[in-house]
Every structure is written in structure tokens, then in C-alpha cells.
Protein backbone atom coordinates (compact mmCIF):
# COMPACT_ATOMS: atom_id res chain seq x y z
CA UNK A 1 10.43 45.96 62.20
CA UNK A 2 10.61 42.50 60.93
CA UNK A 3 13.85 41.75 63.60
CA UNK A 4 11.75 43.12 65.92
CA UNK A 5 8.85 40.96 65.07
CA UNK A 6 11.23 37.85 64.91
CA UNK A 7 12.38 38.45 68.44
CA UNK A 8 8.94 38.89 70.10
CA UNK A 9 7.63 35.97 68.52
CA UNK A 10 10.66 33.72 69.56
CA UNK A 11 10.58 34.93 73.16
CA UNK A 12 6.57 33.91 73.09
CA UNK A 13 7.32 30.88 71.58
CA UNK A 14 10.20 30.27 74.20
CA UNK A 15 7.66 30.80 77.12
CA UNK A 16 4.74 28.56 75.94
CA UNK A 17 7.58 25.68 75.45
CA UNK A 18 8.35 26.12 79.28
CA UNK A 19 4.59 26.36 80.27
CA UNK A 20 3.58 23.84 78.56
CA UNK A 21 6.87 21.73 79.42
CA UNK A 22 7.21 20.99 75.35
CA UNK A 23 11.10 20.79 75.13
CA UNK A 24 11.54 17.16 73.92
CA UNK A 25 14.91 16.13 75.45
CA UNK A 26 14.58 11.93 74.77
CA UNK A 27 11.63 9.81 72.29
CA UNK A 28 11.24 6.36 72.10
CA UNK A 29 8.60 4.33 69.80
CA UNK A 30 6.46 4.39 72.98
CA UNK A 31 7.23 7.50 74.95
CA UNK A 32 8.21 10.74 74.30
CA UNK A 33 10.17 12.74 77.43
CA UNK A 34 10.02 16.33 78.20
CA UNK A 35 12.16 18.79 80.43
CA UNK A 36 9.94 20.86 83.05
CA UNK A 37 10.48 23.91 84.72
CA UNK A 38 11.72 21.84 87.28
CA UNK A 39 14.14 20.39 85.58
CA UNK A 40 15.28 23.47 84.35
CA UNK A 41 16.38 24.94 86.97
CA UNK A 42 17.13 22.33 89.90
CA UNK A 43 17.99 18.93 90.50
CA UNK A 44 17.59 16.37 93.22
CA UNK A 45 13.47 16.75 92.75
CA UNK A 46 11.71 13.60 93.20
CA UNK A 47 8.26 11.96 94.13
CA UNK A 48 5.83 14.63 92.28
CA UNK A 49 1.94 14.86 93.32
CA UNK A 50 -0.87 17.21 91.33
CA UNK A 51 -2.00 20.25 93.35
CA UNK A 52 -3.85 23.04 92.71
CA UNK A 53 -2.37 23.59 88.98
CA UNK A 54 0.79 22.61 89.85
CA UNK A 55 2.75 19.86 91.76
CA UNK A 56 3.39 18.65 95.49
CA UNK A 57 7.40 17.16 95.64
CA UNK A 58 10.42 16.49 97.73
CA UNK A 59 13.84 17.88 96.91
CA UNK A 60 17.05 18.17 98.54
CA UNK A 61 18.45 20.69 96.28
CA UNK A 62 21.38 23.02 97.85
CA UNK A 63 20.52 21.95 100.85
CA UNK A 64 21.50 18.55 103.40
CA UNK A 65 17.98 17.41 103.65
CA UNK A 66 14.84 17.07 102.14
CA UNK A 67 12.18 19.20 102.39
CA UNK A 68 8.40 19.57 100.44
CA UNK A 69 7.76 21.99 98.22
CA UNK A 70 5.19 23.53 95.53
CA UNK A 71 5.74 24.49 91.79
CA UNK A 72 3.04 25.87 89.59
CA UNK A 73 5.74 24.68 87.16
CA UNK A 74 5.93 28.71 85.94
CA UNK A 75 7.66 30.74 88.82
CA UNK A 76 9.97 29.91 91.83
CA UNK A 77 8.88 26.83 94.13
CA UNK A 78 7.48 27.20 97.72
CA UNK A 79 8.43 25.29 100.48
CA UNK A 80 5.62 24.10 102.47
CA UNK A 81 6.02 24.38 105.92
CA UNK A 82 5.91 21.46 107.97
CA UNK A 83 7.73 21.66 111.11
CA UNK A 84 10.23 19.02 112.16
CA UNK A 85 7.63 16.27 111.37
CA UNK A 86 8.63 15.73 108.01
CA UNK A 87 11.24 12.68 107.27
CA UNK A 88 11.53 11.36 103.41
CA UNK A 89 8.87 9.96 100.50
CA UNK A 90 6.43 10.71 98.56
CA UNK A 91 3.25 13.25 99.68
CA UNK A 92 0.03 12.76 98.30
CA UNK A 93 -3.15 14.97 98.56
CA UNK A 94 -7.28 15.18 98.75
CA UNK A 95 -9.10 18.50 98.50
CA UNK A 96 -7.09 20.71 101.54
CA UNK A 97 -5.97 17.05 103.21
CA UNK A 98 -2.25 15.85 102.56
CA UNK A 99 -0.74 12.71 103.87
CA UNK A 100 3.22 12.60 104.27
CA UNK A 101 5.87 10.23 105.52
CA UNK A 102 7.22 11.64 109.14
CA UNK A 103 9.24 9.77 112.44
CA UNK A 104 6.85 8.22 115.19
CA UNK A 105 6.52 10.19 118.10
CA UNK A 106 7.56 6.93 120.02
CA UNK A 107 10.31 4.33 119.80
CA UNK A 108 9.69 0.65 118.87
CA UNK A 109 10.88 -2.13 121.15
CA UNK A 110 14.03 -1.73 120.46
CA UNK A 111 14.53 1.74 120.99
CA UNK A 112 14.45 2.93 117.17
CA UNK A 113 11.63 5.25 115.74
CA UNK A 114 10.17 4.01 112.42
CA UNK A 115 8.69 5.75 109.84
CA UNK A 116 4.75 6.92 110.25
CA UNK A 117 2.19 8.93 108.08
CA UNK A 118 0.96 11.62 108.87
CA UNK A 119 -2.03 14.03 107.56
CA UNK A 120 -3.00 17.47 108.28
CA UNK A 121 -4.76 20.45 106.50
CA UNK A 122 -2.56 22.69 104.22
CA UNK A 123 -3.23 26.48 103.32
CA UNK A 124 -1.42 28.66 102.47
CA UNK A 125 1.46 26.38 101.92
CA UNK A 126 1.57 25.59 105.79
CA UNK A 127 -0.27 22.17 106.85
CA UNK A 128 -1.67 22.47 110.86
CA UNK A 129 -3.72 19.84 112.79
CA UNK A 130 -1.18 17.20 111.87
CA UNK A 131 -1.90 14.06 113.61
CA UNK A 132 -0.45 10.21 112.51
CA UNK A 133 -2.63 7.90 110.74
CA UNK A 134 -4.31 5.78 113.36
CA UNK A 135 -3.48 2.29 112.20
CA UNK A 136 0.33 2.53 112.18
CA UNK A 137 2.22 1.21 114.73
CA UNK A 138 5.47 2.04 116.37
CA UNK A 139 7.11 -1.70 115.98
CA UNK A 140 6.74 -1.01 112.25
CA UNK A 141 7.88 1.17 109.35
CA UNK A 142 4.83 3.22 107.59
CA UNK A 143 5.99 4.97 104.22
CA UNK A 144 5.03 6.95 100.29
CA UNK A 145 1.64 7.43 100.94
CA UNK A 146 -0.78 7.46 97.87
CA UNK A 147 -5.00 8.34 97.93
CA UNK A 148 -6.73 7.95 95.24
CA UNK A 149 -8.56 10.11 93.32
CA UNK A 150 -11.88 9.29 94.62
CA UNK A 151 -10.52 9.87 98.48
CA UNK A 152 -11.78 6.97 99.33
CA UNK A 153 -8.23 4.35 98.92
CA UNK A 154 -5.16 4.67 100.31
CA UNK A 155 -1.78 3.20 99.13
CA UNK A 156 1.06 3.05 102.10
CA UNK A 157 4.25 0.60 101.85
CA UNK A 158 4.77 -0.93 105.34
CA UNK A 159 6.72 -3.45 107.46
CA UNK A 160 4.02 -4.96 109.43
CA UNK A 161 4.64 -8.73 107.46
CA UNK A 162 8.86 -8.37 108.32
CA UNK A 163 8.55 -7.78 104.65
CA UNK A 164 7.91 -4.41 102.43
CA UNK A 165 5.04 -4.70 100.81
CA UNK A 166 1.93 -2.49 99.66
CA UNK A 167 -0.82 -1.92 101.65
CA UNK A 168 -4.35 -0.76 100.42
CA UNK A 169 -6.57 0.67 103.03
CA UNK A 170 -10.48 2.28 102.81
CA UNK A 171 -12.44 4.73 104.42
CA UNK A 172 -15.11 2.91 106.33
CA UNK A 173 -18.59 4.26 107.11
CA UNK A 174 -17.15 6.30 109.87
CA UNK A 175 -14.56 8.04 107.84
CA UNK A 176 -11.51 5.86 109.69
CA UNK A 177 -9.07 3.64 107.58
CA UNK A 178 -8.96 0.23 107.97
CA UNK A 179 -7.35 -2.08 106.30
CA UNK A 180 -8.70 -3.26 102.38
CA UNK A 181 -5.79 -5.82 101.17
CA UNK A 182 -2.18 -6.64 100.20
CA UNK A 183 -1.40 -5.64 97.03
CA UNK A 184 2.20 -6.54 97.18
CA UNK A 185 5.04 -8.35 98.99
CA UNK A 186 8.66 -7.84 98.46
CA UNK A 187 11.57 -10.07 98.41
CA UNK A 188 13.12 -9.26 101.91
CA UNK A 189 16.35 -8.19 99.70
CA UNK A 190 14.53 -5.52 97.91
CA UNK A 191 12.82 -1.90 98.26
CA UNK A 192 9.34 -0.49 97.19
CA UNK A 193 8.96 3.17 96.76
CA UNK A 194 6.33 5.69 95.37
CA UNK A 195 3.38 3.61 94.46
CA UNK A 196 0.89 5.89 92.37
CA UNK A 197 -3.02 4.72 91.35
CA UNK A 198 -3.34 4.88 87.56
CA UNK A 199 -7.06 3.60 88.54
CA UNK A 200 -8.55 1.73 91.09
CA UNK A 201 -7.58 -1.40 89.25
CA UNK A 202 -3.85 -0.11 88.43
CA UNK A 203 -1.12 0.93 90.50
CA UNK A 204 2.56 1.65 89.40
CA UNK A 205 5.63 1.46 91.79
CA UNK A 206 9.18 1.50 92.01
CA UNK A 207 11.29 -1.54 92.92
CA UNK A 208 15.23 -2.16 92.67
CA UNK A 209 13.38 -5.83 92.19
CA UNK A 210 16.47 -8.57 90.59
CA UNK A 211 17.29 -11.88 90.07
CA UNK A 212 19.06 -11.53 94.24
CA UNK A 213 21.97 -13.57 93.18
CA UNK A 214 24.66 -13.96 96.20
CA UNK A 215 27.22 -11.54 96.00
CA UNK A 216 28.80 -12.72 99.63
CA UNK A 217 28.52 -14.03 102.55
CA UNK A 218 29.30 -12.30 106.24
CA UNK A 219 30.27 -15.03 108.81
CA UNK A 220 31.01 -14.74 112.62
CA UNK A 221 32.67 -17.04 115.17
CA UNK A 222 30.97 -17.60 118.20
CA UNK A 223 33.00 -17.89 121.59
CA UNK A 224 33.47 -22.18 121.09
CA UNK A 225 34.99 -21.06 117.84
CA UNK A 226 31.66 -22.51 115.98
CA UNK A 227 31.31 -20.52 112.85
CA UNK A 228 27.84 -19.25 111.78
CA UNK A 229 26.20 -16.92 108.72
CA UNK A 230 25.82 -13.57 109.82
CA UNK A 231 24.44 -12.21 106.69
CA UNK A 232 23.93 -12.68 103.02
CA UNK A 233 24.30 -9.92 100.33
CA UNK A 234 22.48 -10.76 97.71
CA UNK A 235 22.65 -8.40 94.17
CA UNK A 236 20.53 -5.17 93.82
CA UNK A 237 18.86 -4.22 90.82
CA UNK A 238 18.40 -0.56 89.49
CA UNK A 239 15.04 0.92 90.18
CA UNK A 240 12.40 0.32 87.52
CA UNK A 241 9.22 1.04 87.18
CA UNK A 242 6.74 -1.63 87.71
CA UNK A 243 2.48 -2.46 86.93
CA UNK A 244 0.24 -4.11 88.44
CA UNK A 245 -3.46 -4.82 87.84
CA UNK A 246 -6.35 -6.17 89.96
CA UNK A 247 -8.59 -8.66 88.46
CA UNK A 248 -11.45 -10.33 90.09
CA UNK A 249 -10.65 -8.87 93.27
CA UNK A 250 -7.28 -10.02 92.96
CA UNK A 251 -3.86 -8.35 92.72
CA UNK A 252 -1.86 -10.01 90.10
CA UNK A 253 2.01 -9.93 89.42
CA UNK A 254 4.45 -7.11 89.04
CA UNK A 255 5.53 -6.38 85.62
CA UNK A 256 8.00 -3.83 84.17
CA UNK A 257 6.65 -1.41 82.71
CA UNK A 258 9.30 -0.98 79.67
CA UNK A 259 8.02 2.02 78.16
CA UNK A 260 9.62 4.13 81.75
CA UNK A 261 12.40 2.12 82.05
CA UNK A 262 16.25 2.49 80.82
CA UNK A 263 19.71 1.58 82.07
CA UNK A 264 19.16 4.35 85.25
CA UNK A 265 16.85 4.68 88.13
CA UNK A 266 13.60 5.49 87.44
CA UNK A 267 12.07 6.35 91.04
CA UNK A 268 8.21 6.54 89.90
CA UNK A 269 5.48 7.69 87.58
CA UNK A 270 2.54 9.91 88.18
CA UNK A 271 -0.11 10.29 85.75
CA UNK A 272 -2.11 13.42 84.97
CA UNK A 273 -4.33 11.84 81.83
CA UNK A 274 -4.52 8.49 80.85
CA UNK A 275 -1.49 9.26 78.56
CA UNK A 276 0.69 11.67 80.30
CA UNK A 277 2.27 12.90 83.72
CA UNK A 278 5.32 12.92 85.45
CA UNK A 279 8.36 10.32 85.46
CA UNK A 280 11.35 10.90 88.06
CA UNK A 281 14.43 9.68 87.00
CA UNK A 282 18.29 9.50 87.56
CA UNK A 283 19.06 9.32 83.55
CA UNK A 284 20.06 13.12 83.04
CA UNK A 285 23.01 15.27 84.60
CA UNK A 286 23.75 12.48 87.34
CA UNK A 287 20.54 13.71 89.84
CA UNK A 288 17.26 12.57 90.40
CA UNK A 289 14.70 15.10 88.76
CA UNK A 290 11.14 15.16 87.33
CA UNK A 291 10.11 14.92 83.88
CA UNK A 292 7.02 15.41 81.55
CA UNK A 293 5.74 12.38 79.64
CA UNK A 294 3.77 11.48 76.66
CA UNK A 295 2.75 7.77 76.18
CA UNK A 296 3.06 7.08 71.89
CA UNK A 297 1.17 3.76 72.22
């Protein structure tokens, strides 16, 4: 009776560790990482967003493409279904509203279709009335969506300056967005992905930011035989996770923040409390996957 007593506690034991994602796999003085359900049993999961008890995120796992999908971080994930609409980044959701990354219905100038967002309702795990955001525009690239918690702000990293950056936007009187401020602009060498609102007065993001030291240099001859810079390759960081704060009604500067960071990708952060949330990262079996996260400090 006591084996038996043993074994039933273990296995209840072993199931509030996985609902409660408690299964410390790496600590730190300032953070403590955990595996999730996730984690457990699938990799290439990425860009993870809080809904309904559970989380909103893109994977690509055993399959060529990526796709959304719903965990309640217990039982198996659902895909949501979004048509053919759907192209790559991070999702991000208010009340039954979500907001995605998709492909412009029309090409730009030169012929190419850049990347829009999109919103529609979801139920059900199937989003209808999908319709693209009404300030992007074809000639530019629209991308990793974030609202905030309030509804009211909206974080989107664009191309309209020839640069990446990140854009905040509002929700006017009339419930349309218009544009709010720049929050950030990119070295033209680098990429911006996931930003996330800590608060209205915080946002994290992920940058392969570096020192963009020349690696090489791509000339071409032109039919005098004149010879002319094609293009530059300049050195590429890993992704890191960056913070940056608004004071005075100003964005400042970037800064790593060191407690996410090690010698892999880290692809963004998504808090549920002011000390916890969600981390994706490349540090663990060679694949991008989502982790829990407790802040020590």
C-alpha cells in the first residue's frame, strides 16, 4: 500500500510540474528557465501570445511551413484556421480581435508583394471578417504585430523609412489607427522581430543588432570596363533580446537585456506578470522553441 501510495503521489506530482511548467532546465543569478508543454513535445515553436488560458504561436513543426496554433499548455495544440492569408511573425490579440502578419493582396511597384497585417475575429479557433490594416501600403513591408494590453497601442515593424524600424500607432476617436511615433530605427544591415509591450513605457524586441564590420565587398564592371560596388556585407550578430524605455515622451536607446541573452538566438520575450512569461530561444536541441521564465532580480 505504501508502493502504491508512492506511485500515485509521483504521477500527481509529475502532472502539476507540467501544468505549472516547473521543470527547471537552466538558472542564472537573474533568471531561472523552465521547459513547457511545448517544449516537451515539439520544436520549431516561436513568437508566443496569451489567450484565453493558454497561448497564441507560430510553428513549423513536421511540416514545410508555418502555421498558427493554440496550446492551453495541458493537451494537444490547435491550429487556427486562417486560410491562405497567413505568411510568418508574431500574432497578437484583444478580446475576440487578432492581428497577424499576411501577403498584400496587391504588388508594389515593382511587381513584389510585401508583407501586410491583417485582423479579423477568431472563434472557435477560426478567425472570419479578415480585412488588412488600413494604413499599410503595398510599396512597403508591414510585420510582428503587437497591441497592448489596454487595446488602445499598436506595435508593427515596417519599411516605410527604407529602414526597419518600430512603429507605434493609436486608436483615434473614431476607432481607426493612425500613426503615434517611431520608436525605433534599424541599421539598414540589421533585422527587428517580435516587439512585445512590457508597459506602455517599455517594449522588448529582438535584433541580430552588431558592431556591422565589413566582411566583403561585391563589385561589378560596367560595359566601359568601369568598376563599381555592388554591395557590401557587413557582419551579423546573433539575435538578442533588447529594452527600451520611453521617457518624457521620448523613446530612448536600445539596450540588451542580459538577463535573456546567451551565446544563441533568443527570438523574443513575452511577459505574463511583471516577473515572468515566455522566452523563445534557439539554445536547446538545435530548434527554436518556447520557454517559461522567472526573473530572480
Amino acid at each position: 500500500m505504501k508502493i502504491t501510495y508512492t506511485f500515485l503521489y509521483i504521477l500527481f506530482f509529475a502532472f502539476q510540474i507540467q501544468a505549472q511548467e516547473k521543470f527547471l532546465i537552466e538558472e542564472t543569478d537573474s533568471i531561472q528557465l523552465f521547459e513547457t508543454y511545448l517544449s516537451n513535445i515539439s520544436t520549431g515553436n516561436i513568437f508566443p501570445t496569451p489567450f484565453n488560458n493558454g497561448l497564441i504561436y507560430v510553428s513549423d513543426y513536421k511540416q514545410n511551413n508555418y502555421n498558427l496554433y493554440y496550446s492551453d499548455l495541458q493537451s494537444k495544440p490547435k491550429k487556427i484556421g486562417l486560410g491562405s492569408k497567413f505568411d510568418f511573425g508574431a500574432a497578437t490579440t484583444f478580446e475576440n480581435t487578432i492581428y497577424f502578419t499576411g501577403i498584400s493582396k496587391k504588388p508594389d511597384a515593382k511587381g513584389f508583394y510585401n508583407s501586410t497585417i491583417y485582423k479579423g475575429k477568431i472563434n472557435n479557433f477560426k478567425v472570419s471578417a479578415i480585412e488588412p490594416l488600413a494604413f499599410c501600403n503595398k510599396n512597403f513591408s508591414y510585420t510582428d504585430p503587437c497591441i497592448s494590453k489596454d487595446g488602445k497601442n499598436l506595435l508593427v515593424v515596417s519599411t516605410e523609412r527604407a529602414v526597419i524600424h518600430i512603429m507605434e500607432y493609436m486608436k483615434n476617436d473614431l476607432g481607426k489607427w493612425i500613426k503615434k511615433g517611431l520608436v525605433y530605427i534599424s541599421n539598414p544591415n540589421f533585422d527587428i522581430i517580435n516587439p512585445t509591450y512590457f508597459d506602455e513605457n517599455t517594449i522588448y524586441f529582438s535584433s541580430n543588432i552588431s558592431k556591422g564590420e565589413i566582411t566583403g565587398v561585391v563589385y561589378v564592371k560596367n560595359e566601359k570596363g568601369e568598376i563599381s560596388i555592388d554591395k557590401v556585407n557587413r557582419e551579423v550578430g546573433d539575435f538578442n533580446i533588447y529594452k527600451i524605455k520611453r521617457v518624457d515622451d521620448r523613446w530612448g536607446i536600445p539596450i540588451k537585456a542580459q538577463e535573456f541573452n546567451s551565446e544563441f538566438d533568443e527570438l523574443g520575450v513575452q511577459f505574463d506578470s511583471d516577473r515572468s512569461g515566455y522566452l523563445t530561444s534557439f539554445r536547446y536541441n538545435s530548434n527554436d522553441n518556447i520557454y517559461y521564465f522567472v526573473l530572480k532580480q
